[in-house]
Every structure is written in C-alpha cells, then in structure tokens.
PDB file of N, CA and C in Angstrom:
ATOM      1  N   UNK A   1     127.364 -43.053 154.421  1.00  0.00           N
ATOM      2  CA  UNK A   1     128.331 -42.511 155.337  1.00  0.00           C
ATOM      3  C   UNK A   1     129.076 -43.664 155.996  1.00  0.00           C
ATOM      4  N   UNK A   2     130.423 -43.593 155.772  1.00  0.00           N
ATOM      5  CA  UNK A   2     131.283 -44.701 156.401  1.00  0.00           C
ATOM      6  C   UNK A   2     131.294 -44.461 158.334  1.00  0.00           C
ATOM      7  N   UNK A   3     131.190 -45.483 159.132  1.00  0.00           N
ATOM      8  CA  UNK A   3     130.931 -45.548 160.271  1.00  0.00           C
ATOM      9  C   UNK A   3     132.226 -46.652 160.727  1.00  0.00           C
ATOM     10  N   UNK A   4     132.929 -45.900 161.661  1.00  0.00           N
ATOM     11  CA  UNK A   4     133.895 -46.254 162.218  1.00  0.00           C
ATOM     12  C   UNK A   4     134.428 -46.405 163.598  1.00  0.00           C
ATOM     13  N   UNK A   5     134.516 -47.395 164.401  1.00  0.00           N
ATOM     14  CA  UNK A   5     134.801 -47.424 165.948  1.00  0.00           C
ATOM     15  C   UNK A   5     136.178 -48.210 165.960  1.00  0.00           C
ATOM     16  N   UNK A   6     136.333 -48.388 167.425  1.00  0.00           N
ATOM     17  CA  UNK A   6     137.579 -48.618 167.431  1.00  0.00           C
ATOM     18  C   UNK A   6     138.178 -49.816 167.056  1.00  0.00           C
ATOM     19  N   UNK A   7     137.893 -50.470 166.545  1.00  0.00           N
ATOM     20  CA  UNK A   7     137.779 -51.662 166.106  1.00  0.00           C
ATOM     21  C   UNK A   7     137.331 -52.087 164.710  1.00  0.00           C
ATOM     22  N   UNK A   8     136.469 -51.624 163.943  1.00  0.00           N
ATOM     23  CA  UNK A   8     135.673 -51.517 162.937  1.00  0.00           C
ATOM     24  C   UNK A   8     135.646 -50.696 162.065  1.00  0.00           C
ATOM     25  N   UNK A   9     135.174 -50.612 160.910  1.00  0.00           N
ATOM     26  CA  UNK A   9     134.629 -49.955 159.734  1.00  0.00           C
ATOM     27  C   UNK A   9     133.929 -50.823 159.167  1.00  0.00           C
ATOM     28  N   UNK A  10     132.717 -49.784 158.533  1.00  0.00           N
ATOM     29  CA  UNK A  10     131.078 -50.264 157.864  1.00  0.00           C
ATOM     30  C   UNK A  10     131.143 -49.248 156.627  1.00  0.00           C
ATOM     31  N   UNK A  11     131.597 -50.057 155.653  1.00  0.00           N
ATOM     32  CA  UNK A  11     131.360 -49.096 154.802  1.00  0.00           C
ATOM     33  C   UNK A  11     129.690 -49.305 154.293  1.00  0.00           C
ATOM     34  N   UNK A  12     129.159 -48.447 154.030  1.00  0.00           N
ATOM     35  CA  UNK A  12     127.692 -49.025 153.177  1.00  0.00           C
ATOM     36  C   UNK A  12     127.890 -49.322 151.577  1.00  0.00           C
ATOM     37  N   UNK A  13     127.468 -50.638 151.401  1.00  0.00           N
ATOM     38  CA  UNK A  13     127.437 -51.012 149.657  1.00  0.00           C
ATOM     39  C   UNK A  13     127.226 -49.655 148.680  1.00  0.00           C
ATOM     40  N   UNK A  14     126.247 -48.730 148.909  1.00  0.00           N
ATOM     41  CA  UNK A  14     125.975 -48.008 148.316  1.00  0.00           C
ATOM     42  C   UNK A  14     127.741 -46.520 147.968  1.00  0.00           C
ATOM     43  N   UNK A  15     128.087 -46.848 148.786  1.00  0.00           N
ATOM     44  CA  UNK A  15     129.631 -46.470 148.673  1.00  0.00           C
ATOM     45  C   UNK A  15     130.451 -47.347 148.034  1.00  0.00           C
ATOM     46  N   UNK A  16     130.098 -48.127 147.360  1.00  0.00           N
ATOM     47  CA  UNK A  16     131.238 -48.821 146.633  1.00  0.00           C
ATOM     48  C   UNK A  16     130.618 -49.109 145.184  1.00  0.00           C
ATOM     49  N   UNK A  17     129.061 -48.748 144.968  1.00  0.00           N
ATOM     50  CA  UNK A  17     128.651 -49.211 143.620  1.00  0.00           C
ATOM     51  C   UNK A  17     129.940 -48.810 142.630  1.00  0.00           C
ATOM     52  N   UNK A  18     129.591 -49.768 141.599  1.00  0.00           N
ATOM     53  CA  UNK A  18     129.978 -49.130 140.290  1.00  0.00           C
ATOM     54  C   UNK A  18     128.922 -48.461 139.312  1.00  0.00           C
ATOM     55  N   UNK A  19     129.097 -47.477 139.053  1.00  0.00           N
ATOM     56  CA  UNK A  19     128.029 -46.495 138.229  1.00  0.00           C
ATOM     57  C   UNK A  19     127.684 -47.785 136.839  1.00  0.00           C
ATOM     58  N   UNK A  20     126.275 -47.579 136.422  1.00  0.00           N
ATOM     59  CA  UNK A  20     125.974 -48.726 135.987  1.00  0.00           C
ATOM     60  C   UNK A  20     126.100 -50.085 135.770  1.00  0.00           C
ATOM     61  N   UNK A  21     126.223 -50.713 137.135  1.00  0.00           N
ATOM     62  CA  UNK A  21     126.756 -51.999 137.031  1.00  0.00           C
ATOM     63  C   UNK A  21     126.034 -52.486 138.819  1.00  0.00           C
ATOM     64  N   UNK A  22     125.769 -54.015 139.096  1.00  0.00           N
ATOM     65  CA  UNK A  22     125.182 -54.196 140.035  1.00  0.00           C
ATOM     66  C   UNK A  22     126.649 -54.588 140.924  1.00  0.00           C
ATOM     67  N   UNK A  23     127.831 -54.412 140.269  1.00  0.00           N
ATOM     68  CA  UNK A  23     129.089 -54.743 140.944  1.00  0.00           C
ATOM     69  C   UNK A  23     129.352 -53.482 142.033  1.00  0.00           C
ATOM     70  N   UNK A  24     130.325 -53.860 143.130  1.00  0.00           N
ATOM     71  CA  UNK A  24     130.787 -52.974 144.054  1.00  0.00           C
ATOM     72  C   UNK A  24     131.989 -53.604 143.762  1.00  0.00           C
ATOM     73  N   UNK A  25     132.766 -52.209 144.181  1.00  0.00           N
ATOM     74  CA  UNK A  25     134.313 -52.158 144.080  1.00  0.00           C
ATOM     75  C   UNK A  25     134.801 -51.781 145.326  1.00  0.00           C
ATOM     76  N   UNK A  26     135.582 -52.473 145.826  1.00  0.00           N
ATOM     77  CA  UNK A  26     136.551 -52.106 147.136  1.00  0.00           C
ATOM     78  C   UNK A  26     137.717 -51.853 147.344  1.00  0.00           C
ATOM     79  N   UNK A  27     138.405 -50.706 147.156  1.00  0.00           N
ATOM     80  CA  UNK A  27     140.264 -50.951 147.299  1.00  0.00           C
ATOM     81  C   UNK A  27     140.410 -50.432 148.543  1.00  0.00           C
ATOM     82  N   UNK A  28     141.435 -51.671 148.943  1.00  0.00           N
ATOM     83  CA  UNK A  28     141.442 -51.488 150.643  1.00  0.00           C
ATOM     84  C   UNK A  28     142.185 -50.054 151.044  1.00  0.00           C
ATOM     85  N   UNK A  29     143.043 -49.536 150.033  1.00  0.00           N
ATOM     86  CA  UNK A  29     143.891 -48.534 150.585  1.00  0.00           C
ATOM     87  C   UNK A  29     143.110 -47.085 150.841  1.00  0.00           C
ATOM     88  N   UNK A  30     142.016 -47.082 150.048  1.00  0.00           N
ATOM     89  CA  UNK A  30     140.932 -46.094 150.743  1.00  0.00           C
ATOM     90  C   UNK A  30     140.475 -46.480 152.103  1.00  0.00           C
ATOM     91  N   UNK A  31     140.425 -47.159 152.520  1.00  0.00           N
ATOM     92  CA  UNK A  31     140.048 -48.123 154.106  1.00  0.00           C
ATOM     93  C   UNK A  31     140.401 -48.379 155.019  1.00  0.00           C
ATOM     94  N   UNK A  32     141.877 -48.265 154.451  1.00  0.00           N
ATOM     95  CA  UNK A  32     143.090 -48.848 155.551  1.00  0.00           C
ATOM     96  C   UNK A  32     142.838 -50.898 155.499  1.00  0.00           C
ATOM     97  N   UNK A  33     142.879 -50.973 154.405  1.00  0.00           N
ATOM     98  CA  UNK A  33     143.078 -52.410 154.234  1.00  0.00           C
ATOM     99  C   UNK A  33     143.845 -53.186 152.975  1.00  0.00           C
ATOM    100  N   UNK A  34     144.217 -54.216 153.713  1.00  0.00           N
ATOM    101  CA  UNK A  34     145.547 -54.202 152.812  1.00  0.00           C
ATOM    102  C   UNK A  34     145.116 -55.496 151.467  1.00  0.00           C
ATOM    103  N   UNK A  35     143.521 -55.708 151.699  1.00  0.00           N
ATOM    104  CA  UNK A  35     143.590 -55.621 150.268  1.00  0.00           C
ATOM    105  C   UNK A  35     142.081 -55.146 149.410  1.00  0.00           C
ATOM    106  N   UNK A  36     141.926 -55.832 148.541  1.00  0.00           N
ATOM    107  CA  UNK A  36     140.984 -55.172 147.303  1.00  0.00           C
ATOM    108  C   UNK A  36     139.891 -56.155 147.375  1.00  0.00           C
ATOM    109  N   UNK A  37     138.652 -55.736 146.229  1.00  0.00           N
ATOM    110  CA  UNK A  37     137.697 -56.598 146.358  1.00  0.00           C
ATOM    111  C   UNK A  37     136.834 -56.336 145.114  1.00  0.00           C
ATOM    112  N   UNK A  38     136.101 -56.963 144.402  1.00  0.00           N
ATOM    113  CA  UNK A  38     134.523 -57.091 143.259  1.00  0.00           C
ATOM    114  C   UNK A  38     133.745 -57.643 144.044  1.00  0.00           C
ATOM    115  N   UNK A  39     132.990 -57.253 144.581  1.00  0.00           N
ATOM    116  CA  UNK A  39     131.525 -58.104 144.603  1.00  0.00           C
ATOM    117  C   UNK A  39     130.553 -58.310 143.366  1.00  0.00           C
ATOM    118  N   UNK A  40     130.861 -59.221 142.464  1.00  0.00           N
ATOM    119  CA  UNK A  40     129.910 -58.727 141.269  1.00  0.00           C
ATOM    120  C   UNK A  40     129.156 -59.711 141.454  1.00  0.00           C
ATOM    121  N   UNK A  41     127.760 -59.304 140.638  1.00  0.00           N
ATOM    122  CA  UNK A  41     126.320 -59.741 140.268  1.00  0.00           C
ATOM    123  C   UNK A  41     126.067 -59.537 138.311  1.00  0.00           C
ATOM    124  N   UNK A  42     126.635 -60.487 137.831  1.00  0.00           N
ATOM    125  CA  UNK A  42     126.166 -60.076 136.947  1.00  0.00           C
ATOM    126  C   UNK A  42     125.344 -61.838 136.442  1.00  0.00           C
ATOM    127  N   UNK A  43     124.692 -61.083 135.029  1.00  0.00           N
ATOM    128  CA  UNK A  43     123.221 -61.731 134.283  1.00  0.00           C
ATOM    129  C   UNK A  43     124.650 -63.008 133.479  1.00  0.00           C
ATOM    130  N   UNK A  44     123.748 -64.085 132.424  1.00  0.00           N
ATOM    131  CA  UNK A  44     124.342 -65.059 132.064  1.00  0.00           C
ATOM    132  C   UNK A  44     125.079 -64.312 131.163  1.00  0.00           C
ATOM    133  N   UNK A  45     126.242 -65.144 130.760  1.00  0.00           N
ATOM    134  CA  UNK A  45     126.849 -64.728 129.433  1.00  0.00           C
ATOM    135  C   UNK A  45     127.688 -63.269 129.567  1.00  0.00           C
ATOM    136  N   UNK A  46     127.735 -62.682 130.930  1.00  0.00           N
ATOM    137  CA  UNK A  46     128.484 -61.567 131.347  1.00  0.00           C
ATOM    138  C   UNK A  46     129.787 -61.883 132.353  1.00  0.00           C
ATOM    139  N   UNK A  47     130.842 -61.375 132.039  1.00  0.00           N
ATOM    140  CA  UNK A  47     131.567 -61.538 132.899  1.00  0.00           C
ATOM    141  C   UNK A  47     132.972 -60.239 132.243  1.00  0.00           C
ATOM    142  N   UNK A  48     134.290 -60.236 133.003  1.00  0.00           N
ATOM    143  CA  UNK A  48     135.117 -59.695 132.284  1.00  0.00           C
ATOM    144  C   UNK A  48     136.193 -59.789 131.922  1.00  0.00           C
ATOM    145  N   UNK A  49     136.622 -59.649 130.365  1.00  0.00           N
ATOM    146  CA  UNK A  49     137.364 -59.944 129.293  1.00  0.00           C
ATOM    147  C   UNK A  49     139.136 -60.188 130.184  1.00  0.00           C
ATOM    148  N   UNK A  50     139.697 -60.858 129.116  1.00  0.00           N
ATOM    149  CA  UNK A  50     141.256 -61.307 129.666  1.00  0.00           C
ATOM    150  C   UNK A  50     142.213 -59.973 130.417  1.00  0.00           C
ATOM    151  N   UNK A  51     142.359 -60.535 131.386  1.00  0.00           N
ATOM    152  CA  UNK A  51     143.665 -59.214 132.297  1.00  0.00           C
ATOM    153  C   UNK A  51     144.281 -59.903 132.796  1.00  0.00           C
ATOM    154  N   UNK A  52     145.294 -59.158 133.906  1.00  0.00           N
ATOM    155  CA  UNK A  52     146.107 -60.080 134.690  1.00  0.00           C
ATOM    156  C   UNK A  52     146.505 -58.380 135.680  1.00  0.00           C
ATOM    157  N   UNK A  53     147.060 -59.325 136.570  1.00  0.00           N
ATOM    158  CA  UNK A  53     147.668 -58.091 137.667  1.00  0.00           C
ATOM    159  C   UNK A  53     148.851 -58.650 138.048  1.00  0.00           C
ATOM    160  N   UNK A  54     149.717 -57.854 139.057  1.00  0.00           N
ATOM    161  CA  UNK A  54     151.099 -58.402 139.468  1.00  0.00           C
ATOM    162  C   UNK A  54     150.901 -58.837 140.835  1.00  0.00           C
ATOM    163  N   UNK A  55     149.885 -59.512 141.129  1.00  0.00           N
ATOM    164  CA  UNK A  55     149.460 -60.396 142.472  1.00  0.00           C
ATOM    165  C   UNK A  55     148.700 -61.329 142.451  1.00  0.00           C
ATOM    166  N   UNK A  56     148.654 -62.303 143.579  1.00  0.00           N
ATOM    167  CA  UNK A  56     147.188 -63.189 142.996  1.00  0.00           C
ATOM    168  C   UNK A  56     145.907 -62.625 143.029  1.00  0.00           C
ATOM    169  N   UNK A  57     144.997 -63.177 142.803  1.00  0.00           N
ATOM    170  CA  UNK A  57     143.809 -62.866 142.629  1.00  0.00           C
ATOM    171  C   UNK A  57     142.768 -64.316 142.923  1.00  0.00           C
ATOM    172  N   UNK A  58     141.792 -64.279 143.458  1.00  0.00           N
ATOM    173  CA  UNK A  58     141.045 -65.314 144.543  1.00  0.00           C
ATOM    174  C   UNK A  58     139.692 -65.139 144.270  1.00  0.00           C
ATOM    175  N   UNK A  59     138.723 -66.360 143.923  1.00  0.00           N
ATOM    176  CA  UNK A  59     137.415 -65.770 143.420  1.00  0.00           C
ATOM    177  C   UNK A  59     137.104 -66.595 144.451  1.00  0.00           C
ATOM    178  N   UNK A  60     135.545 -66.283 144.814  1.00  0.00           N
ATOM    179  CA  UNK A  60     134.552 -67.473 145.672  1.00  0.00           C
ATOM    180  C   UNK A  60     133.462 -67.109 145.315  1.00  0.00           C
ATOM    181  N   UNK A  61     132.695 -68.389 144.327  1.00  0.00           N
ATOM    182  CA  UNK A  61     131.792 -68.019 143.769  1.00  0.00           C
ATOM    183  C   UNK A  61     130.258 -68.076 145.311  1.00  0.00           C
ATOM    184  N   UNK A  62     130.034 -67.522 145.008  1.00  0.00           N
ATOM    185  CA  UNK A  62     128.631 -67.125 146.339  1.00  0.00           C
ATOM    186  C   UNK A  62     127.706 -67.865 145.781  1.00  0.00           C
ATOM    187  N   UNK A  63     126.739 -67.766 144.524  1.00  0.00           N
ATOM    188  CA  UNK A  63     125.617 -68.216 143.963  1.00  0.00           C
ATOM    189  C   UNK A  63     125.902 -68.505 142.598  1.00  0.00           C
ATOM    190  N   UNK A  64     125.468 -69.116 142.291  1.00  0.00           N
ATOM    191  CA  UNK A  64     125.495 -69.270 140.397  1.00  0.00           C
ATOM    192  C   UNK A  64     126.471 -70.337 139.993  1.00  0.00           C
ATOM    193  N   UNK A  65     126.906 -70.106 138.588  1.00  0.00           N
ATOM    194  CA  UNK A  65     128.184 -70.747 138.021  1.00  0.00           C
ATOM    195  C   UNK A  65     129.193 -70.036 136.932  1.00  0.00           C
ATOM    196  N   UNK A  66     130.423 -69.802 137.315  1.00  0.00           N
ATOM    197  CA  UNK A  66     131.315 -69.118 136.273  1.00  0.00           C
ATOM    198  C   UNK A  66     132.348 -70.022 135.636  1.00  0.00           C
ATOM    199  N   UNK A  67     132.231 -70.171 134.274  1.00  0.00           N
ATOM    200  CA  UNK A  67     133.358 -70.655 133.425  1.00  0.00           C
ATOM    201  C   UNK A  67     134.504 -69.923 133.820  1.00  0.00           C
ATOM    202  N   UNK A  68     135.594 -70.002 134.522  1.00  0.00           N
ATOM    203  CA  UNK A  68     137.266 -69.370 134.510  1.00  0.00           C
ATOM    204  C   UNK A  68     138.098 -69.346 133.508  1.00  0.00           C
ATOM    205  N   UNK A  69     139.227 -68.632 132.948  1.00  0.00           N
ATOM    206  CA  UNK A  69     139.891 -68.877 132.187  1.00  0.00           C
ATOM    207  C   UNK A  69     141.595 -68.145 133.106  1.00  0.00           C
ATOM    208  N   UNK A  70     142.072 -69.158 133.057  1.00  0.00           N
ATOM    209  CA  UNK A  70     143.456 -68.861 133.285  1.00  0.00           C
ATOM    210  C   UNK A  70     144.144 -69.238 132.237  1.00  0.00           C
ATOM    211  N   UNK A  71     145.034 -68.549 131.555  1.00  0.00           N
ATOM    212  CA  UNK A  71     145.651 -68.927 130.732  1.00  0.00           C
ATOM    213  C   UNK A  71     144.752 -69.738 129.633  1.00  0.00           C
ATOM    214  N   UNK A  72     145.286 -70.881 129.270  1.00  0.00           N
ATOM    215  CA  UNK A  72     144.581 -71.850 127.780  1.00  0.00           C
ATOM    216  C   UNK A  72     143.690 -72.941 128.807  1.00  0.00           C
ATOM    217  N   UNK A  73     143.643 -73.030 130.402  1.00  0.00           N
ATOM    218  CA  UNK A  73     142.844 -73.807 130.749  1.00  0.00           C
ATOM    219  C   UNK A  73     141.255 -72.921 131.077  1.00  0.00           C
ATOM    220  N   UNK A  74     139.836 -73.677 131.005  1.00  0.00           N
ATOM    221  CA  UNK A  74     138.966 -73.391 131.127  1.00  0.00           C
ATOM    222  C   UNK A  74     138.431 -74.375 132.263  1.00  0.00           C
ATOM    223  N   UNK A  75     138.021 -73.334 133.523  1.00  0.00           N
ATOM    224  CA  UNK A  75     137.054 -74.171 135.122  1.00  0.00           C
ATOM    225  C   UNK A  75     135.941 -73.700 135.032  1.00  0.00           C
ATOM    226  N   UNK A  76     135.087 -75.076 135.331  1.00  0.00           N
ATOM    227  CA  UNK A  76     133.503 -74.200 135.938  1.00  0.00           C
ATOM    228  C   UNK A  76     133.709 -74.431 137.269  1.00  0.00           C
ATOM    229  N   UNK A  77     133.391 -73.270 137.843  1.00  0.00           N
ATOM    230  CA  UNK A  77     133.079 -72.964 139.505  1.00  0.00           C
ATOM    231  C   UNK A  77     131.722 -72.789 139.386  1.00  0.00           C
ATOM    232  N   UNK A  78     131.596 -73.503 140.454  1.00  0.00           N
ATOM    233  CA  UNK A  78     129.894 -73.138 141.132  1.00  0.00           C
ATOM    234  C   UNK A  78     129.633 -72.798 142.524  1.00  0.00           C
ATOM    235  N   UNK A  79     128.944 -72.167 143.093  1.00  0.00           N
ATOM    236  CA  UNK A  79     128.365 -71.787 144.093  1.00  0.00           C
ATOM    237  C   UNK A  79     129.449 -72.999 145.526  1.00  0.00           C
ATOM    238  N   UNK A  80     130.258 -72.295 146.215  1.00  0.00           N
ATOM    239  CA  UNK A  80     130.959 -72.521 147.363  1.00  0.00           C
ATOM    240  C   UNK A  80     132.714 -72.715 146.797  1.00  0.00           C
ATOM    241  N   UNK A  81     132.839 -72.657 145.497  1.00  0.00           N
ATOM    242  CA  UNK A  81     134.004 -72.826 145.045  1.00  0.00           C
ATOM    243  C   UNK A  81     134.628 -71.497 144.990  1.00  0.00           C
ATOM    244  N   UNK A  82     136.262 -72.067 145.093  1.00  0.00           N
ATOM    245  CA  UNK A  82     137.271 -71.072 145.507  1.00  0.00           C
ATOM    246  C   UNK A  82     137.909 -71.782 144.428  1.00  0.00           C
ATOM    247  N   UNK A  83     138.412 -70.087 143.509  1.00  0.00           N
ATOM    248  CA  UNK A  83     139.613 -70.743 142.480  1.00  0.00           C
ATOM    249  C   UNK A  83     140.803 -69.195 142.754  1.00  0.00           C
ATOM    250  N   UNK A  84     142.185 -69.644 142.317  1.00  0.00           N
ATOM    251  CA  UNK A  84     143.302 -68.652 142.576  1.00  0.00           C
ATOM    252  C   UNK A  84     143.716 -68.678 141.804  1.00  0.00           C
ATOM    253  N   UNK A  85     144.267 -67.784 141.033  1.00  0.00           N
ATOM    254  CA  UNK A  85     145.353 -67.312 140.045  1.00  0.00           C
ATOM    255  C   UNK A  85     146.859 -66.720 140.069  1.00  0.00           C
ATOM    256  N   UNK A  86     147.395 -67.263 139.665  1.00  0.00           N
ATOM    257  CA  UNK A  86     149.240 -66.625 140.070  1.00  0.00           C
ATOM    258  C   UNK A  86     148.829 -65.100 139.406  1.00  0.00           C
ATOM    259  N   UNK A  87     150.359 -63.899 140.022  1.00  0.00           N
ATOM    260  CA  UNK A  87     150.086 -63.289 139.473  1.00  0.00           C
ATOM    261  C   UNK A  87     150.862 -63.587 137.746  1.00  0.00           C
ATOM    262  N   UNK A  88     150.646 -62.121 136.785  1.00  0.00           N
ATOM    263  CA  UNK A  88     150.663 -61.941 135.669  1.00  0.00           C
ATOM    264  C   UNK A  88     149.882 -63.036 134.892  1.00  0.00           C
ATOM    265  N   UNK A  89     149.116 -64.343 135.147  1.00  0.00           N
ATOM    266  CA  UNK A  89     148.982 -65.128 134.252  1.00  0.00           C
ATOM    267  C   UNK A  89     147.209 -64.354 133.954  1.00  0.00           C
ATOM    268  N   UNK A  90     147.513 -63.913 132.157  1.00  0.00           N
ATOM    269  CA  UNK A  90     145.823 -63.644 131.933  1.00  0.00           C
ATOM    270  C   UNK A  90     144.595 -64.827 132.103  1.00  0.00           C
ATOM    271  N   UNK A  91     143.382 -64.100 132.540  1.00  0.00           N
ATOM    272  CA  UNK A  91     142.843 -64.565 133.537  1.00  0.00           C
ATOM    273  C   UNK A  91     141.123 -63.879 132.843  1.00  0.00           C
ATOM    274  N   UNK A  92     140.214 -64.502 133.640  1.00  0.00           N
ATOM    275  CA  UNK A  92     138.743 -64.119 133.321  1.00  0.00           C
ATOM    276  C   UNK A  92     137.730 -64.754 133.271  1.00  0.00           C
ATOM    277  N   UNK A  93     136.214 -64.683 133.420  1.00  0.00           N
ATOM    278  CA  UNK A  93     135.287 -65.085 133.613  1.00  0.00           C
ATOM    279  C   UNK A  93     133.823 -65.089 133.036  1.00  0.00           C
ATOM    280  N   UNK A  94     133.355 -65.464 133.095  1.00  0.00           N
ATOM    281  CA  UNK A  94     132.140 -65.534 132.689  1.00  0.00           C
ATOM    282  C   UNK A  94     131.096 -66.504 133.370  1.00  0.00           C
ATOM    283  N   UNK A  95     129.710 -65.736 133.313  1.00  0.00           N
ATOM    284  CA  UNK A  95     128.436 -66.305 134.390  1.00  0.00           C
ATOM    285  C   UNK A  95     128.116 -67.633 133.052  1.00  0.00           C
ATOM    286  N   UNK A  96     128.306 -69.032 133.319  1.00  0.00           N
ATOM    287  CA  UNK A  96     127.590 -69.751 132.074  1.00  0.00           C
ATOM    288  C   UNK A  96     126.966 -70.263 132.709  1.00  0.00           C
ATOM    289  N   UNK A  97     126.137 -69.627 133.490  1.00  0.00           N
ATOM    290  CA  UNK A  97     124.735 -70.652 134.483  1.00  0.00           C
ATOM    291  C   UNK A  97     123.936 -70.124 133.891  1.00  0.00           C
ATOM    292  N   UNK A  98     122.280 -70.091 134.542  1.00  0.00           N
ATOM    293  CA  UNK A  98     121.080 -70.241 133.626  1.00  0.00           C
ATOM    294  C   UNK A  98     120.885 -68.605 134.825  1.00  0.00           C
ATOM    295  N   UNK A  99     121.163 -68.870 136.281  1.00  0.00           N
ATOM    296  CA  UNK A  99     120.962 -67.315 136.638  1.00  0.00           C
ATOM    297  C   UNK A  99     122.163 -66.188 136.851  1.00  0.00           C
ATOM    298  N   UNK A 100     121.797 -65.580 137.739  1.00  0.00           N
ATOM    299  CA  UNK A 100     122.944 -64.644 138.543  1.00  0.00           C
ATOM    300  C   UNK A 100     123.712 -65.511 139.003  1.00  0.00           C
ATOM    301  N   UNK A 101     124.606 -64.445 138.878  1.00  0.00           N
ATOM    302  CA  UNK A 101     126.094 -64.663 139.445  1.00  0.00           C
ATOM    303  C   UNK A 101     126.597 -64.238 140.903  1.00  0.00           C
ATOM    304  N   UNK A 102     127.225 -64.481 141.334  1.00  0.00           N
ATOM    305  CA  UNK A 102     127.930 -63.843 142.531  1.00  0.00           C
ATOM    306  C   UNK A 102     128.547 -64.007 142.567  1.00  0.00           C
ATOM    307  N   UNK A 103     129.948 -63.224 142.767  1.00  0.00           N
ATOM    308  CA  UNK A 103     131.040 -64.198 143.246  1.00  0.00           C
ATOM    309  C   UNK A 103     131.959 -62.478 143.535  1.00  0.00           C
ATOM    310  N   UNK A 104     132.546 -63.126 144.203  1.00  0.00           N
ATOM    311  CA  UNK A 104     133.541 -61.845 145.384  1.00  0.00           C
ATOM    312  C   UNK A 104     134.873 -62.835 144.666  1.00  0.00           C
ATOM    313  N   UNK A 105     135.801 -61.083 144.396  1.00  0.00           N
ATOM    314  CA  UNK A 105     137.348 -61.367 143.753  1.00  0.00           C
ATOM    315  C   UNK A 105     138.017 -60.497 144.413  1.00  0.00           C
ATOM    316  N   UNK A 106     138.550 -61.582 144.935  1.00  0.00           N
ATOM    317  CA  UNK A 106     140.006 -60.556 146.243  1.00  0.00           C
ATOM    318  C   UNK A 106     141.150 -60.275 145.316  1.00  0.00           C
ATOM    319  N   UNK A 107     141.563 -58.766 145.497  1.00  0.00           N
ATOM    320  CA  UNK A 107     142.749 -58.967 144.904  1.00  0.00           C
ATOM    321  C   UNK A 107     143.859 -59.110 145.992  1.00  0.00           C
ATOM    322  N   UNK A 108     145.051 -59.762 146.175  1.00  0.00           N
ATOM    323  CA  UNK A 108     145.819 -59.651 146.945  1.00  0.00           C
ATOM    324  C   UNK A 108     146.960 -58.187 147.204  1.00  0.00           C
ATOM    325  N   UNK A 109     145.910 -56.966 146.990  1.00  0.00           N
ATOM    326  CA  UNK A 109     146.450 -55.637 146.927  1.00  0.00           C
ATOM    327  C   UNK A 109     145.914 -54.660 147.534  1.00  0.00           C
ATOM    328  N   UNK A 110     146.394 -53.976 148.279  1.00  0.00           N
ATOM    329  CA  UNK A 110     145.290 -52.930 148.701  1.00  0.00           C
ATOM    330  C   UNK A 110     144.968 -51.732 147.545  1.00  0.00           C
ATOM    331  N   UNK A 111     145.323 -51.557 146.178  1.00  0.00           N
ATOM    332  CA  UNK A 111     145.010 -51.086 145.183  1.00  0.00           C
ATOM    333  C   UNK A 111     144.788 -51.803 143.955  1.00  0.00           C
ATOM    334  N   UNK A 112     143.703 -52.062 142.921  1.00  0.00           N
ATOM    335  CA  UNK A 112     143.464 -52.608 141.831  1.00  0.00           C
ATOM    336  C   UNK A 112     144.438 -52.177 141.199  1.00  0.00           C
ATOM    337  N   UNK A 113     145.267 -53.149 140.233  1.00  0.00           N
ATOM    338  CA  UNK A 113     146.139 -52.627 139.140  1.00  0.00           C
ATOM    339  C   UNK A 113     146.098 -54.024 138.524  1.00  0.00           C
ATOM    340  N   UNK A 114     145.045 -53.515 137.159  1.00  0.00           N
ATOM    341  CA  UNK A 114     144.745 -54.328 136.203  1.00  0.00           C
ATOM    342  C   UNK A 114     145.079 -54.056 134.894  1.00  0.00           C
ATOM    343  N   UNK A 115     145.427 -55.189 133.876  1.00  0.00           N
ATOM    344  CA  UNK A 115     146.204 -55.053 132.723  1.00  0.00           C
ATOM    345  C   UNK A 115     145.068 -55.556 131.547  1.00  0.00           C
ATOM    346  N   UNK A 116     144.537 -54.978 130.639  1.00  0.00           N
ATOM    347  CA  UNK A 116     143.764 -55.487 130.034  1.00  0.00           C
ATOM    348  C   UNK A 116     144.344 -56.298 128.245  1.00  0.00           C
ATOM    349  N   UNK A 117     144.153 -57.691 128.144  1.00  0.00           N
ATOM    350  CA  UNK A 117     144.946 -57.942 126.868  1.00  0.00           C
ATOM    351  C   UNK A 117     144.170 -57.735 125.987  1.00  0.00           C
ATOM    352  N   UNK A 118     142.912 -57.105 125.788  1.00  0.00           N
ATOM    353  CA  UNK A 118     142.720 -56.401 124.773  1.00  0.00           C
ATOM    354  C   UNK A 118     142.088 -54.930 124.443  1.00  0.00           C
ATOM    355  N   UNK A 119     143.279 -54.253 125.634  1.00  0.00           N
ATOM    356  CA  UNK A 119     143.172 -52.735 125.619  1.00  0.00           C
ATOM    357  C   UNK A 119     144.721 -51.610 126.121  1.00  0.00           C
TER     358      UNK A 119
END
C-alpha cells in the first residue's frame, strides 16, 4: 500500500517488482514524478540486450560490476560508478563480475519508452 503525506510518498518495493525478475520498475508518472527508474539485481552474465530511448539514461552501479555498451564503445563500471548515455544512441549491459549486480537506471522520463534493436 502506497503511503503518502504532505511531503512524501513510500512506495513499497513489493509494488514495483517485476513478475519474475529480482528487478523493480518505477515510472514516475504513476507517482507524480518526473522521472523513471530499474533497480535491477541480476546473476553474472545477465543483463539487457541493445535499446535506446529519446532521453538520457544514467546508471549507478550500487554493488558488483557491469560491462556497458554504448554504441561500438565497451565500459566496465564497478560498484560507486556513474555512467550516462545521450539519448537515441543504442545502449546496454551486462553483470561481468563474479557476483550480483546492482545498479539503479534513471531514465530521464517520467514514462519508460524503450526501443529494442533486436525486436
């Protein structure tokens, strides 16, 4: 149950799961916020395939390490790193550490609108 004062909103994690997945999803415009969010957790060797959106997009990895792909360049981020992406340029990730992942992806939108290049 979302809990709200005058000042605040609490949403509970359990309101944002994604149905089989340890990720939560946030779009601010259900919220009244003007923007979006992944909290994902995923295992090694998981992450998701090339997209792009028409805004930036902002990772901060929390725990672990993710290979990036923007375009034809490849970053490893690790645990306290912040990487950004222009919009339209395809984009994506993957956990290539030995554990979990974490890492929170802002979108600069209060609605997800994602383009998948191979769908």
């Amino acid at each position: 149950m979302t809990t709200t004062t005058a000042t605040a909103t609490v949403i509970p994690a359990a309101d944002l799961t994604v149905p089989g997945s340890a990720t939560l999803r946030f779009e601010g415009r259900d919220h009244g916020s003007g923007i979006s969010f992944f909290l994902v957790d995923n295992a090694p060797g998981q992450g998701p395939g090339l997209h792009r959106h028409p805004y930036t997009e902002t990772w901060t990895v929390l725990a672990g390490e993710a290979t990036v792909t923007i375009g034809d360049r490849h970053l490893v981020a690790t645990a306290g790193d912040t990487v950004v992406v222009e919009p339209q340029v395809w984009h994506g990730f993957t956990n290539t550490g030995p554990g979990r992942l974490r890492i929170m992806c802002v979108h600069a939108s209060e609605v997800m609108i994602q383009e998948w290049r191979d769908g």
